[in-house]
N, C-alpha and C. Protein backbone atom coordinates (compact mmCIF):
# COMPACT_ATOMS: atom_id res chain seq x y z
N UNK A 1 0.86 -1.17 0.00
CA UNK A 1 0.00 0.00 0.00
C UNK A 1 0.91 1.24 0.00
N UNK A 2 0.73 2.05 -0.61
CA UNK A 2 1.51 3.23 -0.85
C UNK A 2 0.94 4.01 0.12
N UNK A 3 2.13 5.14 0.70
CA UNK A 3 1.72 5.93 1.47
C UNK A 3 1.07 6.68 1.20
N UNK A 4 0.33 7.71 0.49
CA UNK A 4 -1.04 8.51 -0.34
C UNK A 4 -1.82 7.82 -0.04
N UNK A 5 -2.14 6.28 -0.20
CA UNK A 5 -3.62 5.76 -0.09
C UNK A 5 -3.41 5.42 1.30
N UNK A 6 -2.41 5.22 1.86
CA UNK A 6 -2.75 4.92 3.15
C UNK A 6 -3.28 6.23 4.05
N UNK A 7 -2.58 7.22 4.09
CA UNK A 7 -3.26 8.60 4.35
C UNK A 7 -4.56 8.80 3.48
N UNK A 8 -4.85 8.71 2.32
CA UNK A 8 -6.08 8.96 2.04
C UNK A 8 -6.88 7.86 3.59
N UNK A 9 -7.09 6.55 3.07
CA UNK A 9 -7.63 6.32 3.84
C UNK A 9 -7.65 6.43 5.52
N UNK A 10 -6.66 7.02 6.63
CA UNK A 10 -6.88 7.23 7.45
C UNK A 10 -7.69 8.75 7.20
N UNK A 11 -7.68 9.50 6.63
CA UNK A 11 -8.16 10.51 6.56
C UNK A 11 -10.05 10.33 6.41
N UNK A 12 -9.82 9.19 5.92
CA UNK A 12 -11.77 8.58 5.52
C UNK A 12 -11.84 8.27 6.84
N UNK A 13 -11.39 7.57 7.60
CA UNK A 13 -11.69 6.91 8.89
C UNK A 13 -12.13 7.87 9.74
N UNK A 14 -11.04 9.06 9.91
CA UNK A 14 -11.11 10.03 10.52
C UNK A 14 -12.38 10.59 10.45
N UNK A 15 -12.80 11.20 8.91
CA UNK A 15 -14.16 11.80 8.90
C UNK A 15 -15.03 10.86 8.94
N UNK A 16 -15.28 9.70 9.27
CA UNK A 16 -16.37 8.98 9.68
C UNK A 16 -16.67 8.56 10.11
N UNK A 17 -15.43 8.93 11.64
CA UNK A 17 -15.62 8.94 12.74
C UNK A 17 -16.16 9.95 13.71
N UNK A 18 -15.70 11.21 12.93
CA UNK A 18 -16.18 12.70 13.61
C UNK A 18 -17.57 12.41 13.02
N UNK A 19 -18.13 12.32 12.08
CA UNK A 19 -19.42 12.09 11.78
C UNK A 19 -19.96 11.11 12.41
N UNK A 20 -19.42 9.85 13.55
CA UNK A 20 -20.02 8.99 14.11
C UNK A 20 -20.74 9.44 15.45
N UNK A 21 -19.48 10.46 15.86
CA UNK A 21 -19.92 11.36 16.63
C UNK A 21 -20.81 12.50 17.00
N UNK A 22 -21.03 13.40 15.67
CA UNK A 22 -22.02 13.94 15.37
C UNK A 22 -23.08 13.59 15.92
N UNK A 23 -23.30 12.22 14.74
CA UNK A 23 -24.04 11.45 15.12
C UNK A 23 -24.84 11.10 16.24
N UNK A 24 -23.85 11.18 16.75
CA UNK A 24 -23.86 10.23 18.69
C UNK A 24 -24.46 11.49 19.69
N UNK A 25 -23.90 12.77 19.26
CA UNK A 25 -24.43 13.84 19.98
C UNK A 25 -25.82 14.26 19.42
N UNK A 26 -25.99 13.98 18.09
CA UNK A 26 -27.27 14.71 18.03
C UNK A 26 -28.59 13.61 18.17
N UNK A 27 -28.06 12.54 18.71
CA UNK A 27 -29.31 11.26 19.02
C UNK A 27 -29.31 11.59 20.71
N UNK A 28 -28.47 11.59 21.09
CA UNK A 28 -28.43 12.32 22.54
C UNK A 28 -29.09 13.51 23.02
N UNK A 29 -29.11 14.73 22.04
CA UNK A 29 -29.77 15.88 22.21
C UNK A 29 -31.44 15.60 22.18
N UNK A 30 -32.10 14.67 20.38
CA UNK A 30 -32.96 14.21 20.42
C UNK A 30 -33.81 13.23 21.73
N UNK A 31 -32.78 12.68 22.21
CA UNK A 31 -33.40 11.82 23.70
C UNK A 31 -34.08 13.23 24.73
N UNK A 32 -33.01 14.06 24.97
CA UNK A 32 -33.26 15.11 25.66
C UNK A 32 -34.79 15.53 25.77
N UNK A 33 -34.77 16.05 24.48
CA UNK A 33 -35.67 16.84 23.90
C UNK A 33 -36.74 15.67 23.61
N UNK A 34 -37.09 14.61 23.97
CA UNK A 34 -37.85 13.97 24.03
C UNK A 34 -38.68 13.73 25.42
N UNK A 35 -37.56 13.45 26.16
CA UNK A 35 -37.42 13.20 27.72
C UNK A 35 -38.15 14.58 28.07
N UNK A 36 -37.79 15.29 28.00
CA UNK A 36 -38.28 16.80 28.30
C UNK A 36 -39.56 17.00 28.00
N UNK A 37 -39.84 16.90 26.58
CA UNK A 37 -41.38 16.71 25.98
C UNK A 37 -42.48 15.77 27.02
N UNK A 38 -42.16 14.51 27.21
CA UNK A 38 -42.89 14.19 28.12
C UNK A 38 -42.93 14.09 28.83
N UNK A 39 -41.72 15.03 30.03
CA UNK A 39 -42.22 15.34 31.37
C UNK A 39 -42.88 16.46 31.43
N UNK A 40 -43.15 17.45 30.04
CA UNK A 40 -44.00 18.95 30.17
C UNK A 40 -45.41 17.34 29.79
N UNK A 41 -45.53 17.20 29.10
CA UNK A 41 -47.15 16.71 29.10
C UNK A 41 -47.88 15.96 30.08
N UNK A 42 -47.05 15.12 31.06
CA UNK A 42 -47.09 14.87 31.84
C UNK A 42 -47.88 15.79 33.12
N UNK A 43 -46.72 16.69 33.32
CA UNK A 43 -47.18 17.81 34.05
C UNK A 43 -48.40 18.67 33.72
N UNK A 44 -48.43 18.79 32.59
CA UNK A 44 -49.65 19.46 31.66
C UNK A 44 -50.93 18.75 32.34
N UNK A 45 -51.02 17.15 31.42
CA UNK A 45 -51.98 16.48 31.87
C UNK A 45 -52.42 16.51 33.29
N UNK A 46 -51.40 16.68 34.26
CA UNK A 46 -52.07 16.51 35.98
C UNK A 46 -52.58 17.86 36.40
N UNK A 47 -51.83 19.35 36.00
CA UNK A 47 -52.65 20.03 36.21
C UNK A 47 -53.67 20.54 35.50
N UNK A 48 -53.65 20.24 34.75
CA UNK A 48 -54.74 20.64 33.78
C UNK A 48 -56.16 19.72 34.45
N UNK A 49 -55.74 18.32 34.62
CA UNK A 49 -57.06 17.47 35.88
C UNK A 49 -56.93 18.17 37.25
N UNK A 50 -56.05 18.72 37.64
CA UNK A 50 -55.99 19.10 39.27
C UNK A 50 -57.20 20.35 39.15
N UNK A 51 -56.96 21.32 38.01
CA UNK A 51 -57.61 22.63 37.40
C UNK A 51 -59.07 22.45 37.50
N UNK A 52 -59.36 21.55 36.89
CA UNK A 52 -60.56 20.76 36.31
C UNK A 52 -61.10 20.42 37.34
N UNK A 53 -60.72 19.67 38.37
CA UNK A 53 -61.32 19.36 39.69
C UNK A 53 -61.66 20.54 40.50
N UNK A 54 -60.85 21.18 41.08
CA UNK A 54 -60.72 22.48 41.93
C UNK A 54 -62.18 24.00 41.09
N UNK A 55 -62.51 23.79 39.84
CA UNK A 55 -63.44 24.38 38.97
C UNK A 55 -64.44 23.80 39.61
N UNK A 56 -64.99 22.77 39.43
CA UNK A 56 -65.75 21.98 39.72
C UNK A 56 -66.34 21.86 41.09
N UNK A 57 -65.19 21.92 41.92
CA UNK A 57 -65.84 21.80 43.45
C UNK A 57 -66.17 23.65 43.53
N UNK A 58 -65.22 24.42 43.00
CA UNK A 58 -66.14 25.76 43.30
C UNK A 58 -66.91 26.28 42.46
N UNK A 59 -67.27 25.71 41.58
CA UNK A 59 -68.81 25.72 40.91
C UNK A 59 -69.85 24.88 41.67
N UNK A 60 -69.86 24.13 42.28
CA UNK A 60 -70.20 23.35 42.86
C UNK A 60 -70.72 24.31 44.46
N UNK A 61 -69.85 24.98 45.21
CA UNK A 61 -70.33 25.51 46.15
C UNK A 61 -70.72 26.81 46.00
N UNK A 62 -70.39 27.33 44.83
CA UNK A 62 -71.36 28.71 44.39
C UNK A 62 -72.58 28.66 44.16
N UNK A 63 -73.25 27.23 43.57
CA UNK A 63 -74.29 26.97 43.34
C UNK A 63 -74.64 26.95 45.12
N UNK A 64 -74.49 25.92 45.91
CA UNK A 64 -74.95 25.38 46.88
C UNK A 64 -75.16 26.65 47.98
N UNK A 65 -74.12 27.74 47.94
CA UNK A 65 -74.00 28.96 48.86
C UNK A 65 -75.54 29.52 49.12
N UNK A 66 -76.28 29.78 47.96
CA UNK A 66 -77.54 30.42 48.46
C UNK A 66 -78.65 29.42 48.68
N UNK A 67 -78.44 27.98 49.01
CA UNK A 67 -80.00 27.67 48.59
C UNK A 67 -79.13 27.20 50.35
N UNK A 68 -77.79 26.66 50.48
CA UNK A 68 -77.32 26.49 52.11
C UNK A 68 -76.04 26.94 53.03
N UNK A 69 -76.47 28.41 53.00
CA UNK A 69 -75.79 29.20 53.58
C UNK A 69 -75.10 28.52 54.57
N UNK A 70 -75.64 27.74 55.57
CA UNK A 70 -75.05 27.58 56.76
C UNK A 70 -74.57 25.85 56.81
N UNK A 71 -74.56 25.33 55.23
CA UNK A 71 -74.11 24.41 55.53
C UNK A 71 -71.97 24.48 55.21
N UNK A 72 -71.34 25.37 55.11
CA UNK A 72 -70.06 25.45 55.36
C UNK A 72 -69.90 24.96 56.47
N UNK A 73 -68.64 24.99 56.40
CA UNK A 73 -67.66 24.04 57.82
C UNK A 73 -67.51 25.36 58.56
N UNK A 74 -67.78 25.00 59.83
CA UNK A 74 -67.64 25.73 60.90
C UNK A 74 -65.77 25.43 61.95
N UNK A 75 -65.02 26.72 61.91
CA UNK A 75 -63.70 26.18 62.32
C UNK A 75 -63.60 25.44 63.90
């Protein structure tokens, strides 16, 4: 093997190894940014039900306030 092709080819190795890397970082970033994505929906989903509940019980005692004033909790 002549030395030219042998440098050519370490020089291929080289770039397709920095490109393995690339690689390697931008499947890593993608995990991230995945991981991340569904701990916001996650969070989304529970308060968005916590929201939904807490509506509900004070719709619920706005209605009930005038027809039973005195049924609130006494401290």
């Amino acid at each position: 093997m002549t030395r030219g092709r042998e440098q050519k080819l370490r020089e291929e190795v080289e770039a397709a190894n920095q490109q393995l890397r690339e690689n390697a970082a931008q499947a890593e970033d993608l995990a991230t940014t995945r991981e991340r994505n569904r701990v916001a929906r996650e969070i989304h989903d529970g308060v968005g039900h916590y929201l939904t509940v807490v509506k509900t019980q004070l719709d619920a005692a706005i209605a009930l306030m005038p027809v039973q004033p005195d049924a609130r909790s006494k401290p």
